[in-house]
Protein backbone atom coordinates (compact mmCIF):
# COMPACT_ATOMS: atom_id res chain seq x y z
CA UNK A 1 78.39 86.91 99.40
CA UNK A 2 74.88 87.72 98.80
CA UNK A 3 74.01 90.95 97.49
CA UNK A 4 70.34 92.40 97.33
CA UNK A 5 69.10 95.70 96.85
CA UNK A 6 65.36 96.69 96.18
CA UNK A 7 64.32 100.62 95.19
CA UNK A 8 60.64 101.83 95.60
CA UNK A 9 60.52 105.22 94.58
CA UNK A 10 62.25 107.06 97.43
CA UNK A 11 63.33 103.81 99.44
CA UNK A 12 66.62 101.89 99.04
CA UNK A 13 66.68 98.47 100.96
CA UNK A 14 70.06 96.95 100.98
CA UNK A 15 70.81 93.21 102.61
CA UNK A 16 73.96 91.42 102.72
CA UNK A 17 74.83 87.74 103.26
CA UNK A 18 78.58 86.78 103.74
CA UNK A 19 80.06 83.54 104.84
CA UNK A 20 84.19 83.12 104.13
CA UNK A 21 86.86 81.16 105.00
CA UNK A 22 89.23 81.63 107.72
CA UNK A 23 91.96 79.57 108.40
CA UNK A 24 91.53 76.78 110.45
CA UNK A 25 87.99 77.81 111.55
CA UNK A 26 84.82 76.48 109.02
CA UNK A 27 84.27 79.80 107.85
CA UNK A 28 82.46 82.68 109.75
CA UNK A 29 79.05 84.66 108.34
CA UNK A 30 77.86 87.47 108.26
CA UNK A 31 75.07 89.84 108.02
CA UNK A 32 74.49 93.31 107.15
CA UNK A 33 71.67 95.56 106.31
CA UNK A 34 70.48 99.12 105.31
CA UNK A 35 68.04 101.23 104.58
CA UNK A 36 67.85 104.91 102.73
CA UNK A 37 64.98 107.08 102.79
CA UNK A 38 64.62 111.04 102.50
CA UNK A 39 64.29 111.14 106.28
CA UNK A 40 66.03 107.56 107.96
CA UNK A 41 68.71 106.31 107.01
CA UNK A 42 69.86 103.24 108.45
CA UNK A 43 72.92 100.86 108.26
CA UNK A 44 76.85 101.54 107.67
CA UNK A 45 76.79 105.30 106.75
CA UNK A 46 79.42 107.53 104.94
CA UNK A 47 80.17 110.84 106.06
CA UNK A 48 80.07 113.81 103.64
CA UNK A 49 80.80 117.37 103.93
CA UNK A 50 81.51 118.74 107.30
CA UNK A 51 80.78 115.41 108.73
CA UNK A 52 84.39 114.67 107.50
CA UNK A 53 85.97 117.50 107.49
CA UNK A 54 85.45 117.67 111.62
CA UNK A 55 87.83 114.50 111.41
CA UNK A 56 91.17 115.48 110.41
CA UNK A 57 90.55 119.37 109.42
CA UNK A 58 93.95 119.39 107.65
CA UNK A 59 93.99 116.02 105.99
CA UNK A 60 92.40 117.02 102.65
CA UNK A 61 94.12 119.06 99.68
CA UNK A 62 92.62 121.52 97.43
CA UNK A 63 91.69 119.24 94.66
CA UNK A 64 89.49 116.92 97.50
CA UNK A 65 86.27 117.01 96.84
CA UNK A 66 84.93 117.01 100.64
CA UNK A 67 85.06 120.91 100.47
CA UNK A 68 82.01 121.47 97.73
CA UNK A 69 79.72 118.03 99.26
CA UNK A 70 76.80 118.57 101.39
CA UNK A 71 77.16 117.67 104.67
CA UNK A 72 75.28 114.86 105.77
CA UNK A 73 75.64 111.03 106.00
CA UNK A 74 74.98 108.42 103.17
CA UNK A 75 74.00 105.26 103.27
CA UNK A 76 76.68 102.81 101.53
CA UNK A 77 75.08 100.76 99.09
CA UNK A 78 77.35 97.87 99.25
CA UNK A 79 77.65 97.93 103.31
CA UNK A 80 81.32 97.96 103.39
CA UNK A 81 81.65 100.58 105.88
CA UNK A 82 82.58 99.57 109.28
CA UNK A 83 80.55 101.86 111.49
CA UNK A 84 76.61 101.05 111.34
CA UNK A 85 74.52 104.09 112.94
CA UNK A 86 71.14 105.35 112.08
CA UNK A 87 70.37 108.88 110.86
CA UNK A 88 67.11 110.69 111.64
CA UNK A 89 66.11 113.80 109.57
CA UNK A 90 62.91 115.75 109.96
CA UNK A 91 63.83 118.17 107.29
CA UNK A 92 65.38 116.09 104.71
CA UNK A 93 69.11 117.01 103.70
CA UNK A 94 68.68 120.27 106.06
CA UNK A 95 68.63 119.14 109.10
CA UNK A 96 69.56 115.46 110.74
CA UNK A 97 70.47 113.88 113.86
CA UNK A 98 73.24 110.40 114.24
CA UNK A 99 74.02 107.95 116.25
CA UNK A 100 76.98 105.56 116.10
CA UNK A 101 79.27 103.53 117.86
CA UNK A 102 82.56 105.07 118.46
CA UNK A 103 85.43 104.44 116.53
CA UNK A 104 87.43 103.97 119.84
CA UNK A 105 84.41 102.97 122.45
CA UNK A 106 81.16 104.57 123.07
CA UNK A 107 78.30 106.19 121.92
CA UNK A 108 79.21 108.92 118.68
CA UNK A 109 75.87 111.24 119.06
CA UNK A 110 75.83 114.18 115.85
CA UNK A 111 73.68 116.73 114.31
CA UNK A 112 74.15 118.58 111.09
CA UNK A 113 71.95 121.60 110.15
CA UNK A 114 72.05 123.51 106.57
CA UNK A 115 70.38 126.85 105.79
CA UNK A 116 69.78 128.23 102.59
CA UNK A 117 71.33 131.83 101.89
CA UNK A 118 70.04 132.44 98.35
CA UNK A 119 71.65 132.07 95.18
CA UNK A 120 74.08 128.89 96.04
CA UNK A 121 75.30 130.24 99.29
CA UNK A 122 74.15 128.20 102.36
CA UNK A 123 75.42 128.01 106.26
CA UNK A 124 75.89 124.71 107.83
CA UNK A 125 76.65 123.89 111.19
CA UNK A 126 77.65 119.85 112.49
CA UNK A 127 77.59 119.13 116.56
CA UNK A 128 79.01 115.83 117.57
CA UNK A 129 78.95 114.63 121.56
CA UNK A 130 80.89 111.26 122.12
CA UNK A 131 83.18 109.59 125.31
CA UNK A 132 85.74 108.14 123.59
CA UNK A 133 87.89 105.47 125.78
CA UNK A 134 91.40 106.56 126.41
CA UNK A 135 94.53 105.94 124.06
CA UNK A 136 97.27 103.75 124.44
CA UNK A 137 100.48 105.64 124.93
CA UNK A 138 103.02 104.77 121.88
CA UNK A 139 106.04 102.91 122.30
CA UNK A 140 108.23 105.91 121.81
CA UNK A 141 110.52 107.54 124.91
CA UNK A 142 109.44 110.96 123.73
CA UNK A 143 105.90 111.76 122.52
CA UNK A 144 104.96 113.81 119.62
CA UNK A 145 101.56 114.86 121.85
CA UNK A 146 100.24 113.74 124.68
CA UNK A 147 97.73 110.95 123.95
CA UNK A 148 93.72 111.11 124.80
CA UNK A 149 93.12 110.60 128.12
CA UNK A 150 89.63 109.99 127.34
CA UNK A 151 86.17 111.05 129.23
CA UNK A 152 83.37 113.56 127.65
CA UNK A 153 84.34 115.27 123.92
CA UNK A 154 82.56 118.10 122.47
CA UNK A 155 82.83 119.16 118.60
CA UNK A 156 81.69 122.07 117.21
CA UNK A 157 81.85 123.43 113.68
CA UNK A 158 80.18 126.13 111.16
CA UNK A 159 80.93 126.60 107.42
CA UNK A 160 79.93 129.56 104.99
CA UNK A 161 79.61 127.73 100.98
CA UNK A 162 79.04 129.58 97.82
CA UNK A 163 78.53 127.74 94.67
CA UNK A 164 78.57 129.45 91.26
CA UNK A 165 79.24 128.73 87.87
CA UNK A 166 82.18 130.78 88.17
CA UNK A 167 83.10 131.14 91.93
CA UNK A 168 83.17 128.12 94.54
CA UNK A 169 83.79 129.17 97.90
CA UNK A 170 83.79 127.55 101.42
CA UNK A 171 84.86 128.63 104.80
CA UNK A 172 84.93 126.48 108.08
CA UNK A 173 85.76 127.05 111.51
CA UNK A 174 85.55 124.45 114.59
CA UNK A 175 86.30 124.28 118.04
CA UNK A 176 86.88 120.64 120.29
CA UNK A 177 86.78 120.98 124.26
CA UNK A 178 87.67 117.87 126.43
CA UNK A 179 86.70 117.37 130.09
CA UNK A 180 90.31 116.10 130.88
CA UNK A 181 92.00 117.66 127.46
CA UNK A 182 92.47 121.05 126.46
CA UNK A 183 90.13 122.86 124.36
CA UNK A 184 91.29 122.85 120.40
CA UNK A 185 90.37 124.96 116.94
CA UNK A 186 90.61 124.79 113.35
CA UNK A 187 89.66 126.65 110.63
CA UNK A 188 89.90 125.78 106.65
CA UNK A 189 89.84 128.47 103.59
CA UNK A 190 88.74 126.89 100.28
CA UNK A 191 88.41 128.80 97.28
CA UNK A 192 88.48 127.59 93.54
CA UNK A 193 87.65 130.13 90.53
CA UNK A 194 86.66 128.77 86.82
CA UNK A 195 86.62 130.00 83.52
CA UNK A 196 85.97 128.41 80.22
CA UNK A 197 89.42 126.75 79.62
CA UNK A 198 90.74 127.27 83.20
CA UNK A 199 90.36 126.80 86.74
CA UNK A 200 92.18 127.27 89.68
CA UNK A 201 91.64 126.37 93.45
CA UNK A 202 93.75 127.29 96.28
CA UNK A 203 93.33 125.57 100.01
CA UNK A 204 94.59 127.06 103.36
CA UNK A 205 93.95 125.13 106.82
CA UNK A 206 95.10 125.34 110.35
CA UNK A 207 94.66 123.83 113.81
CA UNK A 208 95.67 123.77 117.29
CA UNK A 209 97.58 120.93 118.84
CA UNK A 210 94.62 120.79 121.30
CA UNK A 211 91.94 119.93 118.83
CA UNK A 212 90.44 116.58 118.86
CA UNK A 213 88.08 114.75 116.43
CA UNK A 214 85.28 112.98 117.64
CA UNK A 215 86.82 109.96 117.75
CA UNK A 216 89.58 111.97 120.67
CA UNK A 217 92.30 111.37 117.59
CA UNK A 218 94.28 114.64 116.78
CA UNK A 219 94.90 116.03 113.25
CA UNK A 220 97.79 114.94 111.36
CA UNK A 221 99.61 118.37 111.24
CA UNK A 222 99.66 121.77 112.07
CA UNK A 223 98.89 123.49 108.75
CA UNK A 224 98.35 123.10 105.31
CA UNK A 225 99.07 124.98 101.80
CA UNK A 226 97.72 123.30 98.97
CA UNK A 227 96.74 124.76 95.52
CA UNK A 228 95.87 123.19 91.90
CA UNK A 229 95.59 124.40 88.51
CA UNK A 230 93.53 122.55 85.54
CA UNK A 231 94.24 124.05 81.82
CA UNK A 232 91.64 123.00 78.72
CA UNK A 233 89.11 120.33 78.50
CA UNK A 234 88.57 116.71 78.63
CA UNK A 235 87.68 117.01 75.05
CA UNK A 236 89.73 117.97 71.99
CA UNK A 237 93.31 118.26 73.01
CA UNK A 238 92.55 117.44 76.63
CA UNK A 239 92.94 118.85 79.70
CA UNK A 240 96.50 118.94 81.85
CA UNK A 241 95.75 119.51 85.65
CA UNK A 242 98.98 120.34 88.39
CA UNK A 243 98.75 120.68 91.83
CA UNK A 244 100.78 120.86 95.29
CA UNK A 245 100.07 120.77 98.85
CA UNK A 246 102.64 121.33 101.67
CA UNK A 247 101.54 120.07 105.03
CA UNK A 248 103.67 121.21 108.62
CA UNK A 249 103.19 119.19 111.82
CA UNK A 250 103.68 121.02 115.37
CA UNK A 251 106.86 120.38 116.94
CA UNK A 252 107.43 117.49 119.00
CA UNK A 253 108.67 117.55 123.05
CA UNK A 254 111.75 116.81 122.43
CA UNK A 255 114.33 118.56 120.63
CA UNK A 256 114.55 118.40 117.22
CA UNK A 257 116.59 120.01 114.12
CA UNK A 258 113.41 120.53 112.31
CA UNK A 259 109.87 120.70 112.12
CA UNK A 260 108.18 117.72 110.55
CA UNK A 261 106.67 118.51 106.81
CA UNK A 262 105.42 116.70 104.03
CA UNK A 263 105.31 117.94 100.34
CA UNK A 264 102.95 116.40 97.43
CA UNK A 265 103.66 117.23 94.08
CA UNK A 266 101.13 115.71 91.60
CA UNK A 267 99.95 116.45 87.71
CA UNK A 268 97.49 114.54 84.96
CA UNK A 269 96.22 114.36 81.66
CA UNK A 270 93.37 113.58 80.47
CA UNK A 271 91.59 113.46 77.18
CA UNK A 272 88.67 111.93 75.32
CA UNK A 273 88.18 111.55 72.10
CA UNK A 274 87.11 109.70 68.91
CA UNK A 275 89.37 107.37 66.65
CA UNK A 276 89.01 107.44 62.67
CA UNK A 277 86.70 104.73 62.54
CA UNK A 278 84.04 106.54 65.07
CA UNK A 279 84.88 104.48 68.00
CA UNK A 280 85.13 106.70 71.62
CA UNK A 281 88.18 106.75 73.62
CA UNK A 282 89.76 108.19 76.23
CA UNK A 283 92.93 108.52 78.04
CA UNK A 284 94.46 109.01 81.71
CA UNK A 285 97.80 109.86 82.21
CA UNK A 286 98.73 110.71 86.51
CA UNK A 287 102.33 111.23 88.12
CA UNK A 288 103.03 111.70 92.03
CA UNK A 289 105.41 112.47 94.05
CA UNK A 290 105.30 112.34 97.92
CA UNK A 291 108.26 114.14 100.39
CA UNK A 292 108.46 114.16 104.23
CA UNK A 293 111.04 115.13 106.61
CA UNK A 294 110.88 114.16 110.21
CA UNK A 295 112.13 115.97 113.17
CA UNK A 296 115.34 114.82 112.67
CA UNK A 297 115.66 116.05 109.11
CA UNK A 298 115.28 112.54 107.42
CA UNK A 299 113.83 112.50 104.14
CA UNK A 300 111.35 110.18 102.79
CA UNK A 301 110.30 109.75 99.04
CA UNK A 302 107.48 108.22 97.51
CA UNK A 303 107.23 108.49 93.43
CA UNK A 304 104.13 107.09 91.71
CA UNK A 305 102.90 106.97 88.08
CA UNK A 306 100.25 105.46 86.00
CA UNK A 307 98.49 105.12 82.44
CA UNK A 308 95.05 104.28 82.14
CA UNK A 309 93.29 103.77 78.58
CA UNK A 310 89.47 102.66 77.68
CA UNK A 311 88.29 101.99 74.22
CA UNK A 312 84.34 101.52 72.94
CA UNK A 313 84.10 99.34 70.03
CA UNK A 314 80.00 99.16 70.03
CA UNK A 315 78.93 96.34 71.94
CA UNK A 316 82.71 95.81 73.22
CA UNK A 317 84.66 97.76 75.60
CA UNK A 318 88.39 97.18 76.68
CA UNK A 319 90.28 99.07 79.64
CA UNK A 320 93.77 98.63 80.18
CA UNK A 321 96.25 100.31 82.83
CA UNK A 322 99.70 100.23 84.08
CA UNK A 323 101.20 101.79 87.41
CA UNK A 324 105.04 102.04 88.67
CA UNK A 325 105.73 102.84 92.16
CA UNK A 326 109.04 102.77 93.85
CA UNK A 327 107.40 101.75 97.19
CA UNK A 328 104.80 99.20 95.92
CA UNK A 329 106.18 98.15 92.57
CA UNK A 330 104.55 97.33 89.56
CA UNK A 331 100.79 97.17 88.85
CA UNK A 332 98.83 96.10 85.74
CA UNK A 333 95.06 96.06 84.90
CA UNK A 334 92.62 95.11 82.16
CA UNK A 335 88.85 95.07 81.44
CA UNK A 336 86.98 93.43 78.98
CA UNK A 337 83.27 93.82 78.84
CA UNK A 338 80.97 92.00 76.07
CA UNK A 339 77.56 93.26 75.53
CA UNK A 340 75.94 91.20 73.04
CA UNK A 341 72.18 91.90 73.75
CA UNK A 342 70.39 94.83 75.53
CA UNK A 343 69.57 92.97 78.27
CA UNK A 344 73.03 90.73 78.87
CA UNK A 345 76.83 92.10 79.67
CA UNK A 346 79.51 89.55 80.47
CA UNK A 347 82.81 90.83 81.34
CA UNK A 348 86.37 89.41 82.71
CA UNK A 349 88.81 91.60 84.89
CA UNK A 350 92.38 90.69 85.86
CA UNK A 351 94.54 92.65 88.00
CA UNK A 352 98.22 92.18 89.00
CA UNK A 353 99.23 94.62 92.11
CA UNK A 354 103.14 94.39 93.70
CA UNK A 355 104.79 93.21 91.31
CA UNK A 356 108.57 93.34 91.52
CA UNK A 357 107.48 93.18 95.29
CA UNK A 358 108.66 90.92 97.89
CA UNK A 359 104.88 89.80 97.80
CA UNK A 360 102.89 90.55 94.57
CA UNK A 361 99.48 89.27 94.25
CA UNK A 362 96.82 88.73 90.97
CA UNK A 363 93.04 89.06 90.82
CA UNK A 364 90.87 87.57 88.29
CA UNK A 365 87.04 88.54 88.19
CA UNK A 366 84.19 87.38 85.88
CA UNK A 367 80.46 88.82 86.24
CA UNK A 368 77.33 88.30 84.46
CA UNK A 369 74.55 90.59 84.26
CA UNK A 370 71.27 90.51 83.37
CA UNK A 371 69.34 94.02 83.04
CA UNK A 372 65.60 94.78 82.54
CA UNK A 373 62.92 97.57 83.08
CA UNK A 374 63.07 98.14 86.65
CA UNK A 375 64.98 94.92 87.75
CA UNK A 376 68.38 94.13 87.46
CA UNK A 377 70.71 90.79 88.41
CA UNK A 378 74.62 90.62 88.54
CA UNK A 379 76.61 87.29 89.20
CA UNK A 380 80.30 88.02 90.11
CA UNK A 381 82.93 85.55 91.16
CA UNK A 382 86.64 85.17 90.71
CA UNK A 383 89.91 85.25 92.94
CA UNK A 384 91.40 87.81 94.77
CA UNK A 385 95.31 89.07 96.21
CA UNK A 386 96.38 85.66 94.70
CA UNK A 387 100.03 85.40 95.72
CA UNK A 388 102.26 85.03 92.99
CA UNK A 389 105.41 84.93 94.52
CA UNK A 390 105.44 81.02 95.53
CA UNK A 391 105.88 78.41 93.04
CA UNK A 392 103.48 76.24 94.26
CA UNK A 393 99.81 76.80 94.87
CA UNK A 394 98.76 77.68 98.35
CA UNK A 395 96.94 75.07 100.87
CA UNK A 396 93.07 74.32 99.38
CA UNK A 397 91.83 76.41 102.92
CA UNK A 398 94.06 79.61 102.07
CA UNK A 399 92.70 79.32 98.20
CA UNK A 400 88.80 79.03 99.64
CA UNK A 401 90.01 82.11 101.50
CA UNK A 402 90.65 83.94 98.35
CA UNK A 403 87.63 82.76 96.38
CA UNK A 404 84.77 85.67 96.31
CA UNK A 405 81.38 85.33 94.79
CA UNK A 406 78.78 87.59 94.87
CA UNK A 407 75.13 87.89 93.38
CA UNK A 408 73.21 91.31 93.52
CA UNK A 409 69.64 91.54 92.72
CA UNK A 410 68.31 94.91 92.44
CA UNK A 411 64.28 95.98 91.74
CA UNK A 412 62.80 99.29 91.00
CA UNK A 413 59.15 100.00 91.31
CA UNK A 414 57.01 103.18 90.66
């Protein structure tokens, strides 16, 4: 893959070459491009804000950080996203109009408006008009919902957001209406208070089992509780951070002992700080745990920790981390990044995810990169999701298939 990127003041120009193997074919290339200025932007986008929230209303928990970004659409720099669209603001940031292919068919038109209020408060408003194509029923004999018939789908949403140094506060409301659906609404509560060694946020969000995203898929529940709580600092003794969210879905047709819920349970640690010798380092320290219960009352568990740990030594830097999850397995990581000169940083990367798996796989990455005033070159190559479970090594075509290279050249004029 070829990676080039070229900045001129307020222009980002962004070009991608791909060719990879694929099984029994030669290969298959691609190309991708994008552009970023203060009034286009052009190429795969990213929605932020509102633009996401209008998705899946009750998808997000109180430590997400969707509820504090502006809404609007940015341009992803390494063109990974799978939706192109272009973006066309006359007032830049404040007010924009999209256009996209839909996710399932058609033509995804939006427009996103902000207004200033004064003294960090602003209103925003988001308006999407697509025709999404209609779903394919499940294979299940009794349906949770009925699926999207399809045809003509109108979103609307508005959100109230206050951002001070002590007080962040947002409040959203939306409404979907379907020419062959019923009509749908949501509305999200977001509230997170700080002081000097403490800060809270609490999250409270709600739809109707008629509310559709843009896309014609519904929300994944009915209602959502979610609140987090973050004690000290990153520095000195470091900062310990808890949180919960408890999500309810709407009952299904049938009959059922319960209503489906899920429960997330999740704390960290995290602290930086300085050895004897002067050298900076810090330390990451997370722990989930994931509950659901169908209709039927079946529970479902998902436990997950991990330790992650990065140390400066001058022109050296080394990153190593460790994961254990009872669904996925084992995971291990490490970094090690050589700086010799200003101008040159070479680094190695190697990555083990699955292990104790039926299927784990390894990575191993090596990059190069030269850096100047204004311009900027990075060489990357390695092997990725190598499977390590067989003992011998895989067909020449499936390791071509793993091999990635990439070279990114990036300039910056005034």
């Amino acid at each position: 893959m070829l990676l080039c990127s070229v900045t001129q003041d307020d222009l980002l120009l962004v070009s991608r070459v791909e060719r990879q193997a694929g099984g029994n074919d030669r290969g298959r290339a691609g190309l991708a491009a994008g552009i970023s200025l203060p009034w286009l932007r052009c190429g795969p986008l990213l929605p932020r804000g509102m633009m996401r929230l209008v998705s899946d209303p009750v998808a997000f928990s109180a430590w997400s950080g969707v509820f504090d970004e502006r809404t609007g659409f940015a341009l992803d720099a390494g063109l990974q996203a799978s939706r192109p669209g272009v973006l066309f603001m006359p007032l830049p940031d404040s007010l924009g109009l999209s256009c996209r292919p839909g996710r399932e068919g058609g033509t995804e038109y939006g427009a996103f408006g902000r207004v200033p209020l004064g003294a960090g408060a602003a209103a925003e408003c988001v308006f999407f008009a697509s025709r999404p194509d209609p779903q394919p029923p499940p294979d299940e004999w009794f349906l949770s919902r009925s699926p999207f018939p399809g045809g003509d789908l109108t979103c609307l949403a508005a959100r109230l957001v206050l951002d001070s140094p002590s007080l962040d506060f947002s409040y959203a409301a939306g409404a979907s209406s379907a020419r062959r659906a019923a009509p749908g609404a949501f509305s999200t509560l977001w509230i997170r208070g700080r002081l000097p060694r403490l800060e809270c946020a609490v999250l409270l969000a709600g739809v109707t089992p008629g509310y559709r995203a843009p896309d014609g898929a519904g929300a994944t529940a009915a209602s959502r509780l979610s609140a987090t709580v973050r004690l000290g600092d990153h520095h000195g003794a470091g900062s310990l951070e808890a949180g919960f969210s408890f999500a309810a879905a709407e009952p299904g047709f049938s009959p059922g002992r319960e209503i489906p819920t899920r429960n997330i349970v999740r704390a960290a640690f995290t602290r930086d700080a300085e050895s004897a010798s002067g050298w900076p380092w810090s330390l990451l320290l997370e722990a989930e745990k994931d509950m659901s219960r169908d209709c039927d009352g079946v529970r479902h568990e998902t436990s997950r920790c991990s330790s992650t740990t990065c140390l400066s030594l001058g022109s050296v830097e080394l990153a190593a981390g460790i994961g254990i999850s009872d669904h996925d397995g084992a995971g291990t990581s490490g970094r090690l990044s050589l700086r010799p000169s200003r101008n040159l940083r070479l680094g190695i990367e190697g990555k083990g995810e699955k292990l104790g798996a039926p299927s784990p796989t390894g990575s191993m990455i090596m990059k190069l990169a030269v850096e100047t005033e204004g311009r900027s070159a990075a060489f990357w190559i390695g092997i990725e999701d190598y499977p390590l479970g067989g003992r011998a090594l895989p067909p020449p075509a499936d390791l071509a298939a793993l091999l990635r290279v990439r070279l990114t050249c990036s300039a910056r004029g005034n």
